[in-house]
N, C-alpha and C. Protein backbone atom coordinates (compact mmCIF):
# COMPACT_ATOMS: atom_id res chain seq x y z
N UNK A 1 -8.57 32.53 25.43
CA UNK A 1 -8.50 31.10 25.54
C UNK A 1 -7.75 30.55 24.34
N UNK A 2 -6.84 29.56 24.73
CA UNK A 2 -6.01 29.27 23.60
C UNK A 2 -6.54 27.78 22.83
N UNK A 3 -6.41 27.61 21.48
CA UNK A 3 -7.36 26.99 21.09
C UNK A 3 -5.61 25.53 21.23
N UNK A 4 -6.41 24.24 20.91
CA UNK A 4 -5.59 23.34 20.64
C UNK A 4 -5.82 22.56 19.75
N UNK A 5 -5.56 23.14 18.65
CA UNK A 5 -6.31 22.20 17.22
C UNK A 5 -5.37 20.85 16.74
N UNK A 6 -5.68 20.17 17.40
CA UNK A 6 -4.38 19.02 16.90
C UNK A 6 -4.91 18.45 15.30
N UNK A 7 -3.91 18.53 14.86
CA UNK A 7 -4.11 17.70 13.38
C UNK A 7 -4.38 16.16 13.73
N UNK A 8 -5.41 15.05 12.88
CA UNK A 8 -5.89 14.03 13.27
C UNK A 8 -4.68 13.09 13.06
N UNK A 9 -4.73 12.12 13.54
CA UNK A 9 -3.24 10.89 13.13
C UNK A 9 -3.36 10.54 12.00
N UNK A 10 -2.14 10.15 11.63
CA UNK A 10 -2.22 9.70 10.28
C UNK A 10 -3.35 8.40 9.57
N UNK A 11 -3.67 8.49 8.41
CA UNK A 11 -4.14 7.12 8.36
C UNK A 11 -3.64 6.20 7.45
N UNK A 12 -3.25 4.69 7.87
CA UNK A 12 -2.59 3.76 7.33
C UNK A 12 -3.71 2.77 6.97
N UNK A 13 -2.91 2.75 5.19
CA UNK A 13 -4.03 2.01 4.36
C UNK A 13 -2.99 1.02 3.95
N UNK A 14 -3.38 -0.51 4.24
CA UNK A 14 -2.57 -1.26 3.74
C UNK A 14 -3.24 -2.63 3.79
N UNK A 15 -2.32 -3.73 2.85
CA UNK A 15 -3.12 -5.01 2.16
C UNK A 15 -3.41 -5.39 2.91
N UNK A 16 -5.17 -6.13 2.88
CA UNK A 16 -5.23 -6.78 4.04
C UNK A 16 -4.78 -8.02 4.62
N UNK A 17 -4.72 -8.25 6.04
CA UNK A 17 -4.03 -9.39 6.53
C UNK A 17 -4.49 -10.99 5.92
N UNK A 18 -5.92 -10.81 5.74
CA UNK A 18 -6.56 -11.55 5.32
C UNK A 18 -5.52 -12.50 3.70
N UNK A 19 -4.56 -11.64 3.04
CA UNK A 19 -3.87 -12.08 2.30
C UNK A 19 -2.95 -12.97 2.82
N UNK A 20 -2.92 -13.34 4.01
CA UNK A 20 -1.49 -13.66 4.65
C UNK A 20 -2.17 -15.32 4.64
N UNK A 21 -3.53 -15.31 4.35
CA UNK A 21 -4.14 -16.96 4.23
C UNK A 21 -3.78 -17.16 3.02
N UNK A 22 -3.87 -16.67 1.90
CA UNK A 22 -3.68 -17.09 0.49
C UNK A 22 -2.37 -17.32 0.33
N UNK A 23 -1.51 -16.82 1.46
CA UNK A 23 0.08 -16.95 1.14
C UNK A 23 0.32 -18.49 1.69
N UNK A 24 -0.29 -18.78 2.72
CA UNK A 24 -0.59 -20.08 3.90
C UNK A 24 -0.98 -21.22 2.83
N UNK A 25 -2.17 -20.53 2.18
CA UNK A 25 -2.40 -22.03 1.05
C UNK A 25 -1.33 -22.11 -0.04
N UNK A 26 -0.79 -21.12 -0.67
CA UNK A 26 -0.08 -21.49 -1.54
C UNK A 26 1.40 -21.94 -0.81
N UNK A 27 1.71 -22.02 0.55
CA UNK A 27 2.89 -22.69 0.78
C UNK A 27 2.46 -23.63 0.97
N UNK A 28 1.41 -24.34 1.47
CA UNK A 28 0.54 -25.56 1.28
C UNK A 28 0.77 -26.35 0.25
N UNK A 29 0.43 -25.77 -1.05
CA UNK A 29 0.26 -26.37 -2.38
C UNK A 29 1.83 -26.34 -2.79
N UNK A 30 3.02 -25.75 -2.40
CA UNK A 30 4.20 -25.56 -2.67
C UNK A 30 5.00 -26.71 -1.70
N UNK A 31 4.22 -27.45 -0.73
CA UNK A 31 5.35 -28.67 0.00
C UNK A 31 4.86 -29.76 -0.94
N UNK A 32 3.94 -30.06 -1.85
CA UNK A 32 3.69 -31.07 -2.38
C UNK A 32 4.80 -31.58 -3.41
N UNK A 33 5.50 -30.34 -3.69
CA UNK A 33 6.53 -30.08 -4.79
C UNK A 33 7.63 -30.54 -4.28
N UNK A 34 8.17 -29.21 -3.01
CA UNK A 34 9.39 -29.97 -2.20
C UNK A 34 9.82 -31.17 -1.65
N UNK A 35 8.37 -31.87 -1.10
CA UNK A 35 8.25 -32.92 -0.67
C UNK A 35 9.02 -34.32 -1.70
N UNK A 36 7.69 -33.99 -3.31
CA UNK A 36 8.56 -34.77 -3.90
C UNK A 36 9.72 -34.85 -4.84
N UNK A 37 10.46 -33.44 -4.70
CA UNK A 37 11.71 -33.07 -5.63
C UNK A 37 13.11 -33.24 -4.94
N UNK A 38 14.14 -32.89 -5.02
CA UNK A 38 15.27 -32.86 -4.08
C UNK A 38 15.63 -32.06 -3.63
N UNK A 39 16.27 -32.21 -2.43
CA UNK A 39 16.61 -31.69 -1.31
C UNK A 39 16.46 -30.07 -1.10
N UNK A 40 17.07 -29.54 -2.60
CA UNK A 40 17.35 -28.10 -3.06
C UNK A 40 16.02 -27.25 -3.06
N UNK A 41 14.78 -28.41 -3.23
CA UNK A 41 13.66 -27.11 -3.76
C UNK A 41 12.81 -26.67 -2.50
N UNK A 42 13.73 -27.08 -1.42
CA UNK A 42 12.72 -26.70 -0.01
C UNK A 42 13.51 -25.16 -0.38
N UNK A 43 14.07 -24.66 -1.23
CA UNK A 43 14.35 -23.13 -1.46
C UNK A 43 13.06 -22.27 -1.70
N UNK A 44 12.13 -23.22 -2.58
CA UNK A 44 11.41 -22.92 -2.98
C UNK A 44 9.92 -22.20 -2.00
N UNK A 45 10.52 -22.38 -0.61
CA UNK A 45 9.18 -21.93 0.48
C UNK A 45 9.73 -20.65 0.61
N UNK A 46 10.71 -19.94 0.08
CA UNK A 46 11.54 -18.82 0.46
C UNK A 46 10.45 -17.46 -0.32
N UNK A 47 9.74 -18.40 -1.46
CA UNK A 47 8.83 -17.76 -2.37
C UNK A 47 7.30 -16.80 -1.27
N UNK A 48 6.76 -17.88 -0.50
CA UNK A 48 5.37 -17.64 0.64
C UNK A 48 6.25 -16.74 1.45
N UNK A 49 7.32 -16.92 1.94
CA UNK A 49 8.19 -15.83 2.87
C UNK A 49 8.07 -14.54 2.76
N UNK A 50 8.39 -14.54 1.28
CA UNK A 50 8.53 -13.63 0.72
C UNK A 50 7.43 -12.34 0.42
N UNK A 51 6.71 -13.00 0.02
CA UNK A 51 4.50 -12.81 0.11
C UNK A 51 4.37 -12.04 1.04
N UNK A 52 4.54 -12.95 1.99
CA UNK A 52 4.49 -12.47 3.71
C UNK A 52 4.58 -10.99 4.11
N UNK A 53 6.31 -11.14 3.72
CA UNK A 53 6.91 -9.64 4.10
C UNK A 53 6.38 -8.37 3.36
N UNK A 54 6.24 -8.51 2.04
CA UNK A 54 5.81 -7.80 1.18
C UNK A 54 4.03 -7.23 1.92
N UNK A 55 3.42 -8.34 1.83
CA UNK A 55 1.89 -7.92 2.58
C UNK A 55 1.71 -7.12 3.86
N UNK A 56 3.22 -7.45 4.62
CA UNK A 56 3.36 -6.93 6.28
C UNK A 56 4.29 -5.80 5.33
N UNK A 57 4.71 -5.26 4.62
CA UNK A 57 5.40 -3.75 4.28
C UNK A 57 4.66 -3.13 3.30
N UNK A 58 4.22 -3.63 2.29
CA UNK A 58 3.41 -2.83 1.50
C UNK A 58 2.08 -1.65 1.92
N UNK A 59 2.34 -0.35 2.22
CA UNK A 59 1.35 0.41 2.72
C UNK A 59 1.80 2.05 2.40
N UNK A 60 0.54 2.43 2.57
CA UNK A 60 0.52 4.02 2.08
C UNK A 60 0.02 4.54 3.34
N UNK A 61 0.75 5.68 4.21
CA UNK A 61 0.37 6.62 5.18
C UNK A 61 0.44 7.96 4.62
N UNK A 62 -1.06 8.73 5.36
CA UNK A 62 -1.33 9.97 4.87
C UNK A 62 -2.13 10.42 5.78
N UNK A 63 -1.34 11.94 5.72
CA UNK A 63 -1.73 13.13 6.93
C UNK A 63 -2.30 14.06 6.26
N UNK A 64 -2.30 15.16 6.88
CA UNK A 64 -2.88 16.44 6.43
C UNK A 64 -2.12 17.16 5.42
N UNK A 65 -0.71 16.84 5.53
CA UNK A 65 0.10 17.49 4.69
C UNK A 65 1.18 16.64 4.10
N UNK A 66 0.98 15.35 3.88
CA UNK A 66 1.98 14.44 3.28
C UNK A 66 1.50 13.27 3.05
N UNK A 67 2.17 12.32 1.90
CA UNK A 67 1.92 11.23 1.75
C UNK A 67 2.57 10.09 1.97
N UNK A 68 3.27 8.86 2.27
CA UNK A 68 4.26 8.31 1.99
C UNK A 68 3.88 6.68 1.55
N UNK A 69 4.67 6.26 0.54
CA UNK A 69 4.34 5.38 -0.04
C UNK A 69 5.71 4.78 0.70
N UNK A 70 4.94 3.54 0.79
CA UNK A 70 6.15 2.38 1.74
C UNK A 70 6.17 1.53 0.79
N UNK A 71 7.34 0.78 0.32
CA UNK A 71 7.53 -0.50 -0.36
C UNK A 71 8.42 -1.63 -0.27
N UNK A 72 8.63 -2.69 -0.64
CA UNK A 72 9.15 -3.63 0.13
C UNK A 72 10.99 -2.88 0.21
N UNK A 73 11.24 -2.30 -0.69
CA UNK A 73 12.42 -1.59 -0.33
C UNK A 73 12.69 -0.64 0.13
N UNK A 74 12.02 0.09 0.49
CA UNK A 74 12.11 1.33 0.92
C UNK A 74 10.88 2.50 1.12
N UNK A 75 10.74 3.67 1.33
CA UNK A 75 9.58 4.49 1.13
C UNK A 75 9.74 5.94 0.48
N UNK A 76 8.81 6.47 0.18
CA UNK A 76 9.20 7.76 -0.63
C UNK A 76 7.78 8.41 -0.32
N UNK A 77 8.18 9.84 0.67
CA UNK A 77 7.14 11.06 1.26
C UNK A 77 7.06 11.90 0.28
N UNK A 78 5.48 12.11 0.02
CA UNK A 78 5.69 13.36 -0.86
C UNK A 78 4.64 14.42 0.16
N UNK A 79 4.79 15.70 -0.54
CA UNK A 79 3.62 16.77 0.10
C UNK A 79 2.65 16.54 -1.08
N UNK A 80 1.25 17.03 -0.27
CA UNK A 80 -0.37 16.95 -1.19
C UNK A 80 0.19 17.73 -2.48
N UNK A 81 0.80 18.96 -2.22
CA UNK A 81 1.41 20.32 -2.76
C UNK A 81 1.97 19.75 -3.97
N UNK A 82 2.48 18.57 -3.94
CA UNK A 82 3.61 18.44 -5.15
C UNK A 82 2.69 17.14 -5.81
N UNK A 83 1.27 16.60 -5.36
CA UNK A 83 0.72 15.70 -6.35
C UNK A 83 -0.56 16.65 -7.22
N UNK A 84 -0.27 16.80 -8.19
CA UNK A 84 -1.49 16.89 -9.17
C UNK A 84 -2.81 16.19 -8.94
N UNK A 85 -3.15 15.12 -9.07
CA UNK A 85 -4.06 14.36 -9.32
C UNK A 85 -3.20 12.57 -8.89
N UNK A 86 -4.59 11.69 -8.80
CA UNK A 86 -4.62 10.31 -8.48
C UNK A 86 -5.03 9.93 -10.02
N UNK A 87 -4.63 9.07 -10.28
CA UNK A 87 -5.12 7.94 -11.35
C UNK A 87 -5.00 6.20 -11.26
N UNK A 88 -5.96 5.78 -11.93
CA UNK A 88 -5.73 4.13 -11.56
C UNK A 88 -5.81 3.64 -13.01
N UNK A 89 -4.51 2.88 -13.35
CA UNK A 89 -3.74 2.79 -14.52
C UNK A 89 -4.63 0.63 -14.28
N UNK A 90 -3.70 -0.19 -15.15
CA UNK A 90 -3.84 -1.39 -15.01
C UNK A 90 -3.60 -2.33 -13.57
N UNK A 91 -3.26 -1.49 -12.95
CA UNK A 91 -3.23 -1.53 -11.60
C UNK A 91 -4.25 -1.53 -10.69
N UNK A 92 -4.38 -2.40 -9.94
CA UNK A 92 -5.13 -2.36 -8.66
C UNK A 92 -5.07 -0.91 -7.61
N UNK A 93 -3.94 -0.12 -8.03
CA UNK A 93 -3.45 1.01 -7.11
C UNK A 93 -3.43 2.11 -7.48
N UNK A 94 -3.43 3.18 -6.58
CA UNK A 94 -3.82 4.23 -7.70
C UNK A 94 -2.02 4.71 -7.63
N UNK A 95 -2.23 5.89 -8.73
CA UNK A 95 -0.69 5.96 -9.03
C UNK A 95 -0.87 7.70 -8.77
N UNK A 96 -0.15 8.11 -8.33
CA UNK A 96 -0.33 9.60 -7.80
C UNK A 96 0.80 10.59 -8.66
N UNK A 97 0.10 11.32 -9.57
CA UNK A 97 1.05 11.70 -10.72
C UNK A 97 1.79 13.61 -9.58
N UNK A 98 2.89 13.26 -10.02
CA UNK A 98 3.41 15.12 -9.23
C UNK A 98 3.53 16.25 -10.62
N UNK A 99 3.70 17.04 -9.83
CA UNK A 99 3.94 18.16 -10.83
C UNK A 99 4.78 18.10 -11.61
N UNK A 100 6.09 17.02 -11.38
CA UNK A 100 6.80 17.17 -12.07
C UNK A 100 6.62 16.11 -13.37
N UNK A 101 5.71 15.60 -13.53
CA UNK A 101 5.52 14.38 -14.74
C UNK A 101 5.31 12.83 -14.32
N UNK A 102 6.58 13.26 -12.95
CA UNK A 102 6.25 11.40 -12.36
C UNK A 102 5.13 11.04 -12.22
N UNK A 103 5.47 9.71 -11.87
CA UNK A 103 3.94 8.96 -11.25
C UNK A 103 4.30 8.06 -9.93
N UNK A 104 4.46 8.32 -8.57
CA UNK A 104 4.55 7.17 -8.04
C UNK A 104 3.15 5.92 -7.19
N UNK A 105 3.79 5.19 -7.11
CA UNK A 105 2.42 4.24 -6.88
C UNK A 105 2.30 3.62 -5.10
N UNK A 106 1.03 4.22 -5.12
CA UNK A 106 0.02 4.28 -3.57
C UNK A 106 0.01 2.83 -2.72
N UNK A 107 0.64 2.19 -2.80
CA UNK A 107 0.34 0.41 -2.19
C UNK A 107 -0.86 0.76 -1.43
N UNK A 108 -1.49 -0.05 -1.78
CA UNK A 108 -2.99 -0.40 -1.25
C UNK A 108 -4.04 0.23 -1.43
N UNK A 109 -3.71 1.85 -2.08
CA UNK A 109 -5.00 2.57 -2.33
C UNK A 109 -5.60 1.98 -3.44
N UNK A 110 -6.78 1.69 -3.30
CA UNK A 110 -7.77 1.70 -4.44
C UNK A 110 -8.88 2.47 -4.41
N UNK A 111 -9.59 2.63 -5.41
CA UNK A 111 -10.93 3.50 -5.23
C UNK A 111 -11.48 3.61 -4.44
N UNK A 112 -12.23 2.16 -3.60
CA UNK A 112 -12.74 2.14 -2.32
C UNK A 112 -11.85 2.95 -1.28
N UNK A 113 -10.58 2.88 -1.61
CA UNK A 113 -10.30 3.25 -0.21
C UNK A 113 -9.96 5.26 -0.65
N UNK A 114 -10.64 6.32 -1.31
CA UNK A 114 -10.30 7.33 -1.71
C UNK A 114 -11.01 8.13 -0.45
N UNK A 115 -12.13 7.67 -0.17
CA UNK A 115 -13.28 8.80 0.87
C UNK A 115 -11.94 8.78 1.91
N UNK A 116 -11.08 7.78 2.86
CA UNK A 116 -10.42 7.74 3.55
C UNK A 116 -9.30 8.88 3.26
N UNK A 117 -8.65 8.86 1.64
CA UNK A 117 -7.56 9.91 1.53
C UNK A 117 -8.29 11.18 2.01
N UNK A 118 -9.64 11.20 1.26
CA UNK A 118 -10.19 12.67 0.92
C UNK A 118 -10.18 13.33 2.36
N UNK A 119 -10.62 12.26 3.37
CA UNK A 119 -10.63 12.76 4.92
C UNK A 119 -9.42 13.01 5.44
N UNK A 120 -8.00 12.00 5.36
CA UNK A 120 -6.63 12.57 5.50
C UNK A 120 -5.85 13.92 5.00
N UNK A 121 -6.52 13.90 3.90
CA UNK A 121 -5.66 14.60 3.08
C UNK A 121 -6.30 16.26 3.47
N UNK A 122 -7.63 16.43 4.28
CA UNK A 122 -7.76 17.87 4.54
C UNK A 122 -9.09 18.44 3.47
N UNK A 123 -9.49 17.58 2.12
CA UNK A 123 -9.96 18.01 1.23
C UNK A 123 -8.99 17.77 0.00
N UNK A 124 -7.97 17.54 -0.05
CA UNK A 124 -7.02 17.26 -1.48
C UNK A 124 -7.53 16.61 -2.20
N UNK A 125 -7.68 15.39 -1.56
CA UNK A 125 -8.33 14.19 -2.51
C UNK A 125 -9.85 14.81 -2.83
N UNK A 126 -10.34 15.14 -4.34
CA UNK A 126 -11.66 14.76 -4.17
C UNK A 126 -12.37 13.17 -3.53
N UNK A 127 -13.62 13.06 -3.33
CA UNK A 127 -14.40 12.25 -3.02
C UNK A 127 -15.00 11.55 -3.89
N UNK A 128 -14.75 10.40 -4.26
CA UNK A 128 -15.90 9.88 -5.62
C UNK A 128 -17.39 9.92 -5.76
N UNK A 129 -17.22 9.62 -4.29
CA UNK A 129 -18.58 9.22 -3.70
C UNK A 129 -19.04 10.33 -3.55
N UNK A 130 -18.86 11.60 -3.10
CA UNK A 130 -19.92 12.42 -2.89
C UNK A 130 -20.99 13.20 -4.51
């Protein structure tokens, strides 16, 4: 009997949507400005836009055998294989140091969210919690 071990889907950890209100009030508090400045500073809503996109791209996906950090410009995959260890610097995020000295940084992981790597990742991640 042939077995069918599928590896689980990836899991995507990213800011919550719930940020997309704080972006809502501060374009709120930002027409009071445009409203009463000239014509030019309705540039200035380009700022909450901006929030926006960043909150809808900022995210970290992770499988059994890879990581990839997404950022508002672009993304960068690494293997478990080539990270050493997680650390959380002055940052809200943890920063995932490789073998080779770098450090790149996890959008959205934080501590709370590690039991989730530890389960993606196969066992890589230790567990804080356990």
């Amino acid at each position: 009997m042939a077995s069918t071990a599928s590896s689980p889907a990836p899991v995507v950890i990213r800011i919550s949507p719930m940020a997309h209100l704080a972006v809502v009030l501060f374009a709120l508090a930002l027409l009071s400005i445009v409203f009463a400045g000239p014509g030019w500073f309705a540039l200035l809503l380009l700022i909450p836009v901006a929030m926006s996109v960043a909150i809808a791209r900022y995210r970290t996906v992770a499988d059994r055998d890879t990581v990839t950090a997404r950022t508002l410009f672009g993304q960068q995959t690494m293997r478990w294989e080539d990270i050493d260890g997680l650390r959380f610097g002055r940052k809200a995020w943890a920063l995932a140091r490789r073998s080779d000295g770098s450090e790149t940084s996890l959008p959205a992981v934080t501590f709370a969210s590690l039991p989730v790597l530890t389960a993606a990742s196969g066992g890589r991640v230790p567990n804080p919690y356990d």
